[in-house]
PDB file of N, CA and C in Angstrom:
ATOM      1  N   UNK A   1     106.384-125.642 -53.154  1.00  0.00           N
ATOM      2  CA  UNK A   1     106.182-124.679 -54.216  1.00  0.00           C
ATOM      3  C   UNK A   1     106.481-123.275 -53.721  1.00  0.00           C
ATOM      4  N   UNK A   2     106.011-122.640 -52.259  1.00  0.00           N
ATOM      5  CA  UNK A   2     106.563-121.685 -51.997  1.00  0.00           C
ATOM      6  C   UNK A   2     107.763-121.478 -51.830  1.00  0.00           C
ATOM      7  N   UNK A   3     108.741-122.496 -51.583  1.00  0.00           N
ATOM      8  CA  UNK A   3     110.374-122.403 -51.167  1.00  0.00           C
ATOM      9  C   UNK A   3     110.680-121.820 -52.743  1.00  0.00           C
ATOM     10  N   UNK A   4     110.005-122.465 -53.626  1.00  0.00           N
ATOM     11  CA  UNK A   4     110.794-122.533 -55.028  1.00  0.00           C
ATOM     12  C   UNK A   4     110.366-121.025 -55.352  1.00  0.00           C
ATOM     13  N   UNK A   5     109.520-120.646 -54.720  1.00  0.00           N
ATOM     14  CA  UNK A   5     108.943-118.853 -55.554  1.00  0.00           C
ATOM     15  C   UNK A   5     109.657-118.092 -54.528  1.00  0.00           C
ATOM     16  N   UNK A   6     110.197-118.387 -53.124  1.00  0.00           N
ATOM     17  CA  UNK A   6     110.631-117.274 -52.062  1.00  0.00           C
ATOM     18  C   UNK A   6     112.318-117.329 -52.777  1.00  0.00           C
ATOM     19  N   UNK A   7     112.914-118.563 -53.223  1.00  0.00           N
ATOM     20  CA  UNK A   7     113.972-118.517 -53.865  1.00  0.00           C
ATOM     21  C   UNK A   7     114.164-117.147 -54.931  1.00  0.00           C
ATOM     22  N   UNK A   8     113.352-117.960 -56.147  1.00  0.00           N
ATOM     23  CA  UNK A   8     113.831-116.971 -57.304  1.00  0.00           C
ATOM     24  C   UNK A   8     113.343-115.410 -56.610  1.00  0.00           C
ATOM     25  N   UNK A   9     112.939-115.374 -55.663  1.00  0.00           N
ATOM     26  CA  UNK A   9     112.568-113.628 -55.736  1.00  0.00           C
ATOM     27  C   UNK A   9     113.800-113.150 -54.532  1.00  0.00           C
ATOM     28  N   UNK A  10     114.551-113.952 -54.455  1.00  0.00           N
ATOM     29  CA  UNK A  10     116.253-113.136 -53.648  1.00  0.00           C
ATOM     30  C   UNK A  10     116.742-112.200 -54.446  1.00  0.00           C
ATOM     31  N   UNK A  11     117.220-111.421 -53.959  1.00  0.00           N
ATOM     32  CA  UNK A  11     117.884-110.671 -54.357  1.00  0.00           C
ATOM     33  C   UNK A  11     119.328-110.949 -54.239  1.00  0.00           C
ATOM     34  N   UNK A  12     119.979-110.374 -55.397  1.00  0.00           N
ATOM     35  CA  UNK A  12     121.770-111.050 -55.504  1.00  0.00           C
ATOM     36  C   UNK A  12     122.248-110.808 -54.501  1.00  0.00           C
ATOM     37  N   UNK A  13     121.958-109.866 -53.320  1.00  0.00           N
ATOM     38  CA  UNK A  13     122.518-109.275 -51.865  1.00  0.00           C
ATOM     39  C   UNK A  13     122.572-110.653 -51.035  1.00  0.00           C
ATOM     40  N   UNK A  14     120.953-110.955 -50.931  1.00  0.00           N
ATOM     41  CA  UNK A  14     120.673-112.307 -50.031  1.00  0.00           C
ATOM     42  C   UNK A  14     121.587-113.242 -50.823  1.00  0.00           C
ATOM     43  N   UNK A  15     121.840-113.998 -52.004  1.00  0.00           N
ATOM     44  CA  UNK A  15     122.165-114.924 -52.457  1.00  0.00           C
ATOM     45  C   UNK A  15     123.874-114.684 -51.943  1.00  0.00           C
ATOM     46  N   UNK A  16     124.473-113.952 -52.576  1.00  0.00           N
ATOM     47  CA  UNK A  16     125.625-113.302 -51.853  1.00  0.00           C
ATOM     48  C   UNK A  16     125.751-113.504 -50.390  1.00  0.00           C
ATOM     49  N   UNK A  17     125.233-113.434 -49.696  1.00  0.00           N
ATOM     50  CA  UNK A  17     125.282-113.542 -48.295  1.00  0.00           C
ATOM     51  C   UNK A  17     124.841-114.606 -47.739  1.00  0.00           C
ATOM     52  N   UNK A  18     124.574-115.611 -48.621  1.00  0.00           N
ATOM     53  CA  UNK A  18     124.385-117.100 -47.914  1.00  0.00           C
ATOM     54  C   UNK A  18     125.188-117.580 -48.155  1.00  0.00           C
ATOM     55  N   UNK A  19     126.073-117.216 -49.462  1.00  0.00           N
ATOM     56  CA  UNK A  19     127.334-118.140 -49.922  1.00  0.00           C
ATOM     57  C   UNK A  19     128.182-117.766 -48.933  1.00  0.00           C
ATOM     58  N   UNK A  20     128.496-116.236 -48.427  1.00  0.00           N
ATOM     59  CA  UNK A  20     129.229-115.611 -47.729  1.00  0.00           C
ATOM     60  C   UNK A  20     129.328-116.589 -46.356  1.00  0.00           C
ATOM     61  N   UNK A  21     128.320-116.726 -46.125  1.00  0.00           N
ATOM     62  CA  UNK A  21     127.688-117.473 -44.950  1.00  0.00           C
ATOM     63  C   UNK A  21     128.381-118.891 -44.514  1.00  0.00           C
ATOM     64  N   UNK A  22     127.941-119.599 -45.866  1.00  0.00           N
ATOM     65  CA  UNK A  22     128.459-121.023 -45.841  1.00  0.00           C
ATOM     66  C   UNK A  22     129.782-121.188 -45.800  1.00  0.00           C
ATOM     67  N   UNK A  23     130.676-120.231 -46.759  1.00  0.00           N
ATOM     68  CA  UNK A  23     131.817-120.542 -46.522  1.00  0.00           C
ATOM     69  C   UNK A  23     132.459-120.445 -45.414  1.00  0.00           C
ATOM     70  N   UNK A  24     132.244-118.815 -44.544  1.00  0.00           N
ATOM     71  CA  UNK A  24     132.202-119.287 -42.939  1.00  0.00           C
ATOM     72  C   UNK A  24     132.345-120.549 -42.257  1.00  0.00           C
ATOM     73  N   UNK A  25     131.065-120.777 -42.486  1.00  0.00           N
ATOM     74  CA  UNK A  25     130.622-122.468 -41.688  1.00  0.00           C
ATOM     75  C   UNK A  25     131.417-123.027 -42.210  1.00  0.00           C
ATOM     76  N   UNK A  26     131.911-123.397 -43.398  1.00  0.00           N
ATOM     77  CA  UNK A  26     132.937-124.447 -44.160  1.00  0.00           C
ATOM     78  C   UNK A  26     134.509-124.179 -43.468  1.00  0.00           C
ATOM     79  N   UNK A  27     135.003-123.282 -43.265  1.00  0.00           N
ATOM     80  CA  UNK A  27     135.861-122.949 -42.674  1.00  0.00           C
ATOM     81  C   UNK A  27     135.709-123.336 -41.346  1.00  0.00           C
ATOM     82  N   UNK A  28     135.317-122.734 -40.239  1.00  0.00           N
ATOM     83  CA  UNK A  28     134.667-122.775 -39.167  1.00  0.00           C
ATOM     84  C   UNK A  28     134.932-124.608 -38.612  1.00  0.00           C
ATOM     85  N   UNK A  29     133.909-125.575 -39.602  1.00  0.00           N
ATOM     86  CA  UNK A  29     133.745-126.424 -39.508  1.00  0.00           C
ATOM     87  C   UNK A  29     135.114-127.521 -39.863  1.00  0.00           C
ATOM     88  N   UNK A  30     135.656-126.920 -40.807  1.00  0.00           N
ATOM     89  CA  UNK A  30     137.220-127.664 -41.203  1.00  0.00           C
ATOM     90  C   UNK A  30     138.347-127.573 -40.078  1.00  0.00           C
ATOM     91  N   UNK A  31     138.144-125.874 -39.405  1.00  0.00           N
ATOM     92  CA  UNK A  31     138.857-125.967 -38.506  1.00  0.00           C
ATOM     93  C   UNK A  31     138.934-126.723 -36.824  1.00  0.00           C
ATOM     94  N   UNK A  32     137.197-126.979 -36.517  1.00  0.00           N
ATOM     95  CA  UNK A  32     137.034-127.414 -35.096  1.00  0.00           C
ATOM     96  C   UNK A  32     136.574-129.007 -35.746  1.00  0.00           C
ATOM     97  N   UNK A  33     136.719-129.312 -36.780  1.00  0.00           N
ATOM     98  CA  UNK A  33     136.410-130.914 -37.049  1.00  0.00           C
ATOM     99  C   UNK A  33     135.049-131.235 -36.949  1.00  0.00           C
ATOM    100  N   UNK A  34     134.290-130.703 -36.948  1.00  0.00           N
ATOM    101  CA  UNK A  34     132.451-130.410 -36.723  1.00  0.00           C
ATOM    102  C   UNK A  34     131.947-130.469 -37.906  1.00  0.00           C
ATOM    103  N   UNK A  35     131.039-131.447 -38.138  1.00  0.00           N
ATOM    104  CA  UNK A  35     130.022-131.379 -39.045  1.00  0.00           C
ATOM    105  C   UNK A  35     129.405-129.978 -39.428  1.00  0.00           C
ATOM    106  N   UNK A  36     129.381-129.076 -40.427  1.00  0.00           N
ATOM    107  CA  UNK A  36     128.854-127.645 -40.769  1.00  0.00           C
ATOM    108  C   UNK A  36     127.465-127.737 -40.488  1.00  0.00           C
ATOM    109  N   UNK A  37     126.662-128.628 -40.523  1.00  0.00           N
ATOM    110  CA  UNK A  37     125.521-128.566 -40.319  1.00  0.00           C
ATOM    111  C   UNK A  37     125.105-128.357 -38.732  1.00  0.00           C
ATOM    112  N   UNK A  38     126.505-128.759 -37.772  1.00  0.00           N
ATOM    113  CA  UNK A  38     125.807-128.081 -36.480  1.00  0.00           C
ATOM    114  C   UNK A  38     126.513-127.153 -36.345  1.00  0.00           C
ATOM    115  N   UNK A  39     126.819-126.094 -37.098  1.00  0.00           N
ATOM    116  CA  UNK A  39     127.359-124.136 -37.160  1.00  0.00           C
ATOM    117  C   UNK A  39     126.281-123.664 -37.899  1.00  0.00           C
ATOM    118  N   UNK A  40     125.833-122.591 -37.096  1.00  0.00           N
ATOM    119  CA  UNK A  40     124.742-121.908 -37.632  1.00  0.00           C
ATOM    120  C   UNK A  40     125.505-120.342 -37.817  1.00  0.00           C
ATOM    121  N   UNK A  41     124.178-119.712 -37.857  1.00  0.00           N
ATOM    122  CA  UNK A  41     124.788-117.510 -37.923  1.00  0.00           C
ATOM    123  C   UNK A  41     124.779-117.314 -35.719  1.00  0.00           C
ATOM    124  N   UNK A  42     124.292-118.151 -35.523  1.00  0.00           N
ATOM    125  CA  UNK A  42     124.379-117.872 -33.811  1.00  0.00           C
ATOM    126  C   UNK A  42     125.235-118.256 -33.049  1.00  0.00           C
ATOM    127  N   UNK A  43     125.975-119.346 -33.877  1.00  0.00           N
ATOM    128  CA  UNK A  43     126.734-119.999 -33.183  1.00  0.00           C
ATOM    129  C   UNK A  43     127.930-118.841 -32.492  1.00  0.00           C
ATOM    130  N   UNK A  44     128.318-119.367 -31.293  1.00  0.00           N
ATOM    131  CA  UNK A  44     129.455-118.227 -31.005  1.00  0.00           C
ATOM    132  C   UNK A  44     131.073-118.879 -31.078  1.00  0.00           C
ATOM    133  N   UNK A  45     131.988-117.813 -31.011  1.00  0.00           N
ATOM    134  CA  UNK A  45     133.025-118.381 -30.995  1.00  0.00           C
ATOM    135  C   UNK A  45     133.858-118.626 -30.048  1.00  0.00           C
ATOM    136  N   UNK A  46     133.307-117.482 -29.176  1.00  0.00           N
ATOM    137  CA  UNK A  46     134.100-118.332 -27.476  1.00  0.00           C
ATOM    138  C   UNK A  46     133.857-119.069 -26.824  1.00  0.00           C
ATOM    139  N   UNK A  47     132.472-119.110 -26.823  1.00  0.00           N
ATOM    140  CA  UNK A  47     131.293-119.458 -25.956  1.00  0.00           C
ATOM    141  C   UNK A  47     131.240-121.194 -26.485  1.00  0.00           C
ATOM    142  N   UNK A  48     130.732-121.025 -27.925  1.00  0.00           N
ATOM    143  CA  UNK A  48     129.954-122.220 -28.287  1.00  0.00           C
ATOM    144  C   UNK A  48     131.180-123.506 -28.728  1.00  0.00           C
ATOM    145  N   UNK A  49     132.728-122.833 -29.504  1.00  0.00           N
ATOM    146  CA  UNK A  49     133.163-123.783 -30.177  1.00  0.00           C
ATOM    147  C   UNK A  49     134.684-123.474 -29.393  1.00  0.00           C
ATOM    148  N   UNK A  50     134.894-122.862 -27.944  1.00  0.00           N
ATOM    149  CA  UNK A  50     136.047-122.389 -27.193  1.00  0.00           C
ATOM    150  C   UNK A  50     137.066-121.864 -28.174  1.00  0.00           C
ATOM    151  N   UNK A  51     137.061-121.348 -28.954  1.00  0.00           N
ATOM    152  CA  UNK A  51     137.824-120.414 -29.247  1.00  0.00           C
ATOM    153  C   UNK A  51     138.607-119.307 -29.321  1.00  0.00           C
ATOM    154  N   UNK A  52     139.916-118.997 -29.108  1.00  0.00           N
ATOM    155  CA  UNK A  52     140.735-118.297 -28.310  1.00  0.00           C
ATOM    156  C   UNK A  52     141.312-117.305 -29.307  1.00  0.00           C
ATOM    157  N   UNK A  53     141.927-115.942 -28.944  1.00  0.00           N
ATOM    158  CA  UNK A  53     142.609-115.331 -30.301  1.00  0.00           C
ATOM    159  C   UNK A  53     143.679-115.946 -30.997  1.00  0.00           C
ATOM    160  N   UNK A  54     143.741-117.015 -30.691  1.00  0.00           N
ATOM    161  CA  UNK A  54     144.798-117.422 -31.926  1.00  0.00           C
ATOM    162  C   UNK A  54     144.107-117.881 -33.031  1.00  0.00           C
ATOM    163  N   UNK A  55     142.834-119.312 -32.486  1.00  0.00           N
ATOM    164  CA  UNK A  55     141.719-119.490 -33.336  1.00  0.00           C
ATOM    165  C   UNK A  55     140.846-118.750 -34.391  1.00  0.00           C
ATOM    166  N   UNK A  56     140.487-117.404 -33.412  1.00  0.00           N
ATOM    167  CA  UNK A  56     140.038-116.144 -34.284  1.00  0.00           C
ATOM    168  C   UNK A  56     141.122-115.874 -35.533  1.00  0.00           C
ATOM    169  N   UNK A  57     142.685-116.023 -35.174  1.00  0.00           N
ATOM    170  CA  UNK A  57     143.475-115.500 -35.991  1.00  0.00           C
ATOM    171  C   UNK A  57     143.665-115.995 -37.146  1.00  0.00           C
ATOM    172  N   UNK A  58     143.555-117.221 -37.011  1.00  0.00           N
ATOM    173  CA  UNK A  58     143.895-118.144 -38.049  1.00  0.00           C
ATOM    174  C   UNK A  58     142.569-118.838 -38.935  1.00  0.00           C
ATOM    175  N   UNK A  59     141.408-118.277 -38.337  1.00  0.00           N
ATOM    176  CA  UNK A  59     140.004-118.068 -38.855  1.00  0.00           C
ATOM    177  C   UNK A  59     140.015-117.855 -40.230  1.00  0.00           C
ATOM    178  N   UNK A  60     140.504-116.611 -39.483  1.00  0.00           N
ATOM    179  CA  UNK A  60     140.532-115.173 -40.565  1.00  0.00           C
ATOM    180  C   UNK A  60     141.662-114.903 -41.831  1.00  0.00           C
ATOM    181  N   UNK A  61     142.795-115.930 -41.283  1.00  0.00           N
ATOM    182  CA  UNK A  61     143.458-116.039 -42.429  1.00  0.00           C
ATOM    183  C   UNK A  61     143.509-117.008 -43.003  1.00  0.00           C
ATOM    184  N   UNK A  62     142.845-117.991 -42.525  1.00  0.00           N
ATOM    185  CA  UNK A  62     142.105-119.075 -43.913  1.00  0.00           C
ATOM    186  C   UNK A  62     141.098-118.249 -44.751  1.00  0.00           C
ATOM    187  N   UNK A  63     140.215-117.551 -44.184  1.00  0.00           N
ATOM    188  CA  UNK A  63     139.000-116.950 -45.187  1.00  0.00           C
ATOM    189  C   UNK A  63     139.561-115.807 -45.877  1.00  0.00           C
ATOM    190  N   UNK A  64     140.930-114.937 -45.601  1.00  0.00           N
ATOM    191  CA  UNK A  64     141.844-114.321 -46.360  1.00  0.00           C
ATOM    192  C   UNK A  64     142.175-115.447 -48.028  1.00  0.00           C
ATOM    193  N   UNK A  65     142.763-116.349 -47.317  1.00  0.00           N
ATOM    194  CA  UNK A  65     142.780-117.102 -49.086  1.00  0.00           C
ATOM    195  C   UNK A  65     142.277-117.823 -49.468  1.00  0.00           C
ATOM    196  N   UNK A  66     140.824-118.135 -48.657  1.00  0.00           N
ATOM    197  CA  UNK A  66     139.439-119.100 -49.718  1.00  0.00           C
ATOM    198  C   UNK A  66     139.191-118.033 -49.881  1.00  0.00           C
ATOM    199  N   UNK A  67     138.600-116.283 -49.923  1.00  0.00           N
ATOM    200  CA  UNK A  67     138.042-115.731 -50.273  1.00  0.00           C
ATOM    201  C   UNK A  67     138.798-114.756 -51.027  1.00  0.00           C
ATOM    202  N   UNK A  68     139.891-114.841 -51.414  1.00  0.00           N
ATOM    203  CA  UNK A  68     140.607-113.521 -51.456  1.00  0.00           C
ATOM    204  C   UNK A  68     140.506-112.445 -51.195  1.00  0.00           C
ATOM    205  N   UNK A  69     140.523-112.578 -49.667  1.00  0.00           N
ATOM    206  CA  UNK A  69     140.208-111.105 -48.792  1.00  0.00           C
ATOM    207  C   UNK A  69     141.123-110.420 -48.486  1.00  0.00           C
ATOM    208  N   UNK A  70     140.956-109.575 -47.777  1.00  0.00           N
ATOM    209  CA  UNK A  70     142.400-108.834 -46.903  1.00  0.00           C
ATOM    210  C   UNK A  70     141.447-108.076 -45.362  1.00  0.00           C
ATOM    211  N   UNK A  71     141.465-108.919 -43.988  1.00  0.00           N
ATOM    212  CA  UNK A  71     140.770-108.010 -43.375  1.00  0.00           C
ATOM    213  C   UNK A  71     141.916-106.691 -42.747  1.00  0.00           C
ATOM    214  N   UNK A  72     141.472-106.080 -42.355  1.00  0.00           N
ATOM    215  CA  UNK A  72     142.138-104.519 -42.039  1.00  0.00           C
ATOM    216  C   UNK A  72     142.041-104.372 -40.611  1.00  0.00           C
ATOM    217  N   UNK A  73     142.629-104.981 -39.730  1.00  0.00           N
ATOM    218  CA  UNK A  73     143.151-105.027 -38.195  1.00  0.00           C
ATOM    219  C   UNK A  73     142.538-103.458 -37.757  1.00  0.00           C
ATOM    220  N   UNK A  74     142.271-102.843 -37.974  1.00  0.00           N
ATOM    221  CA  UNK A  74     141.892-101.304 -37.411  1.00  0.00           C
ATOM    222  C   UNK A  74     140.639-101.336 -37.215  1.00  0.00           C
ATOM    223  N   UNK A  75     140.056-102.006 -38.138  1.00  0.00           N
ATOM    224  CA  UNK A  75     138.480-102.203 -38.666  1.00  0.00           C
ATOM    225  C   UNK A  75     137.755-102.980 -37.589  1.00  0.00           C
ATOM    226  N   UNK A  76     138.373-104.145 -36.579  1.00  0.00           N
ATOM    227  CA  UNK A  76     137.536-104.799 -35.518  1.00  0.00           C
ATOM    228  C   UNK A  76     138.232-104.793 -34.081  1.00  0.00           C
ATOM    229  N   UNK A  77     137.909-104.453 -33.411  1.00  0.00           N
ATOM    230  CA  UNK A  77     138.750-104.854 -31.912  1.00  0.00           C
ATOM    231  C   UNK A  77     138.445-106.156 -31.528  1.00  0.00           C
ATOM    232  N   UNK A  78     139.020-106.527 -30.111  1.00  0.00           N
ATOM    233  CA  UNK A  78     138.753-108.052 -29.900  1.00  0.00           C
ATOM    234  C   UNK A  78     137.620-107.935 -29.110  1.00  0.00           C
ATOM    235  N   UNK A  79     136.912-109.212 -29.409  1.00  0.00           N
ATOM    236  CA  UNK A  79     135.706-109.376 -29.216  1.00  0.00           C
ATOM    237  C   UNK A  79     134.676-108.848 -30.780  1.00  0.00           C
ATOM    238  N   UNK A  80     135.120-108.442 -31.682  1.00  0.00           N
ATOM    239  CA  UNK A  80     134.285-107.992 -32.486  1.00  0.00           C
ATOM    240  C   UNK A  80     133.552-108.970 -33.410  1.00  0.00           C
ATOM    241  N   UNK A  81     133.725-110.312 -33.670  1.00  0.00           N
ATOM    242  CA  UNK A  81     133.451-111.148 -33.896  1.00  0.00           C
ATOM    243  C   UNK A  81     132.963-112.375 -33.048  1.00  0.00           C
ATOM    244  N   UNK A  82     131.762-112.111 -32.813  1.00  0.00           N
ATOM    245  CA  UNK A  82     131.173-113.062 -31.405  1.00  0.00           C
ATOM    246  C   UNK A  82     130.712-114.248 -32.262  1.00  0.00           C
ATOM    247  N   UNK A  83     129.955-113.940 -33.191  1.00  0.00           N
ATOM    248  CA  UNK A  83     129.377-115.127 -33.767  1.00  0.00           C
ATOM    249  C   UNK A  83     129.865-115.354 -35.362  1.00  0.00           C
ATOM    250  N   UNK A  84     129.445-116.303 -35.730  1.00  0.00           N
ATOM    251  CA  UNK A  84     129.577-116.861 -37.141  1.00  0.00           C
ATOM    252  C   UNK A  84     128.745-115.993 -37.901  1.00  0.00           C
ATOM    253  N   UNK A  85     127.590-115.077 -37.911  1.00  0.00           N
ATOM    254  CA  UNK A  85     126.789-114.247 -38.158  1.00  0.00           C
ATOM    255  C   UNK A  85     127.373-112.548 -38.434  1.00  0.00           C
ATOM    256  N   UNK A  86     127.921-112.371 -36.755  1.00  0.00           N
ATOM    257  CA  UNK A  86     128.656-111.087 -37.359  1.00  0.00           C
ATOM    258  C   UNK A  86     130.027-111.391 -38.049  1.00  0.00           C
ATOM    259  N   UNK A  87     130.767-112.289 -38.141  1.00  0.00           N
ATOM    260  CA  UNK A  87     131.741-112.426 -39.254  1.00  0.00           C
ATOM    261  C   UNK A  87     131.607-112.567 -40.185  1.00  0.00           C
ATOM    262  N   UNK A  88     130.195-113.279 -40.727  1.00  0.00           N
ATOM    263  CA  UNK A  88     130.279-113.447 -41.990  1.00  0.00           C
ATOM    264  C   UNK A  88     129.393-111.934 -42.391  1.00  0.00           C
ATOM    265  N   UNK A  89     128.757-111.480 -41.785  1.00  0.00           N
ATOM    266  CA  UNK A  89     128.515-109.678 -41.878  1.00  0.00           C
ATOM    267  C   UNK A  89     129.581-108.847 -42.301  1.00  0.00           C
ATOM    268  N   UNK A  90     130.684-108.748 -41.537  1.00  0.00           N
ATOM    269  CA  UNK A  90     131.936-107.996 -41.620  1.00  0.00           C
ATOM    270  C   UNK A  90     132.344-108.580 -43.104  1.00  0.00           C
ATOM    271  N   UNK A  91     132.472-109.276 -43.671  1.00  0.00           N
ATOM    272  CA  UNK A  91     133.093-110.514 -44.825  1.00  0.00           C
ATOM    273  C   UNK A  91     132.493-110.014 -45.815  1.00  0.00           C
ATOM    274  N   UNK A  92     131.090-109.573 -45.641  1.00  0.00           N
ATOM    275  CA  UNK A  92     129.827-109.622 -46.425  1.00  0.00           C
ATOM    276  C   UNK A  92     130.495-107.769 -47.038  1.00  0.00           C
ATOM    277  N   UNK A  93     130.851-107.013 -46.069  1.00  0.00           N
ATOM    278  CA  UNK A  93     130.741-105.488 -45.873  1.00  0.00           C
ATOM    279  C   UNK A  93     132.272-105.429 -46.732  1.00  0.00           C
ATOM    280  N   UNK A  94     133.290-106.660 -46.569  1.00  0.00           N
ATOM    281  CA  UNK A  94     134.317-106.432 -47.291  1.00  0.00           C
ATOM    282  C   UNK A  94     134.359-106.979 -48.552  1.00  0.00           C
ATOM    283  N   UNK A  95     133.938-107.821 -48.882  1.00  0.00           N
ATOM    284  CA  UNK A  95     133.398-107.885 -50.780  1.00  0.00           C
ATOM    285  C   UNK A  95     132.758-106.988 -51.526  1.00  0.00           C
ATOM    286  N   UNK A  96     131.722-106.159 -50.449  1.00  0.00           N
ATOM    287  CA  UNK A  96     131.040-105.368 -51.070  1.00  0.00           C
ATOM    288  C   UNK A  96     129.307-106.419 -51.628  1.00  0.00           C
ATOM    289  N   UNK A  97     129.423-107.453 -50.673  1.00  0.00           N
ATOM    290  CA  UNK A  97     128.210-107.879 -51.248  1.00  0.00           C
ATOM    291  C   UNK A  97     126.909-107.651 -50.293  1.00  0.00           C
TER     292      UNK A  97
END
């Protein structure tokens, strides 16, 4: 009963940012063949799932056209995306949600 009352009292920001979230992981998970349920917001991307800048590259331009994004190369240096958490942050900051 509390899950169901901490729900409805999100705010469209939070709700926004879990979808933001998942699709990450959905991506994420399509690309390293991994069940989404073991990608979390901590997971890392060098560290946890060996991921290299090409991986990062092609990340980012899958979530360019599931999301219809455009990220802006000026906007992150390398390394700026450590985890599944701060990308889907950055993602979050470029929808505007």
């Amino acid at each position: 009963m509390d899950g169901a009352k901490v729900l409805a009292e999100e705010t469209p920001e939070q709700a926004a940012g879990r979808d933001v979230t998942r699709e990450v992981i959905r991506s994420v998970a399509a690309m390293t063949r991994r069940p989404p349920e073991g990608i979390t917001e901590g997971t890392r991307f060098h560290q946890d799932l060996d991921f290299d800048s090409t991986n990062v590259l092609e990340l980012l331009m899958r979530l360019e056209a599931d999301l219809d994004i455009e990220f802006d190369p000026d906007t992150f240096g390398a390394g700026a995306f450590e985890t599944v958490g701060s990308l889907s942050a950055h993602v979050r900051r470029i929808c505007g949600a």
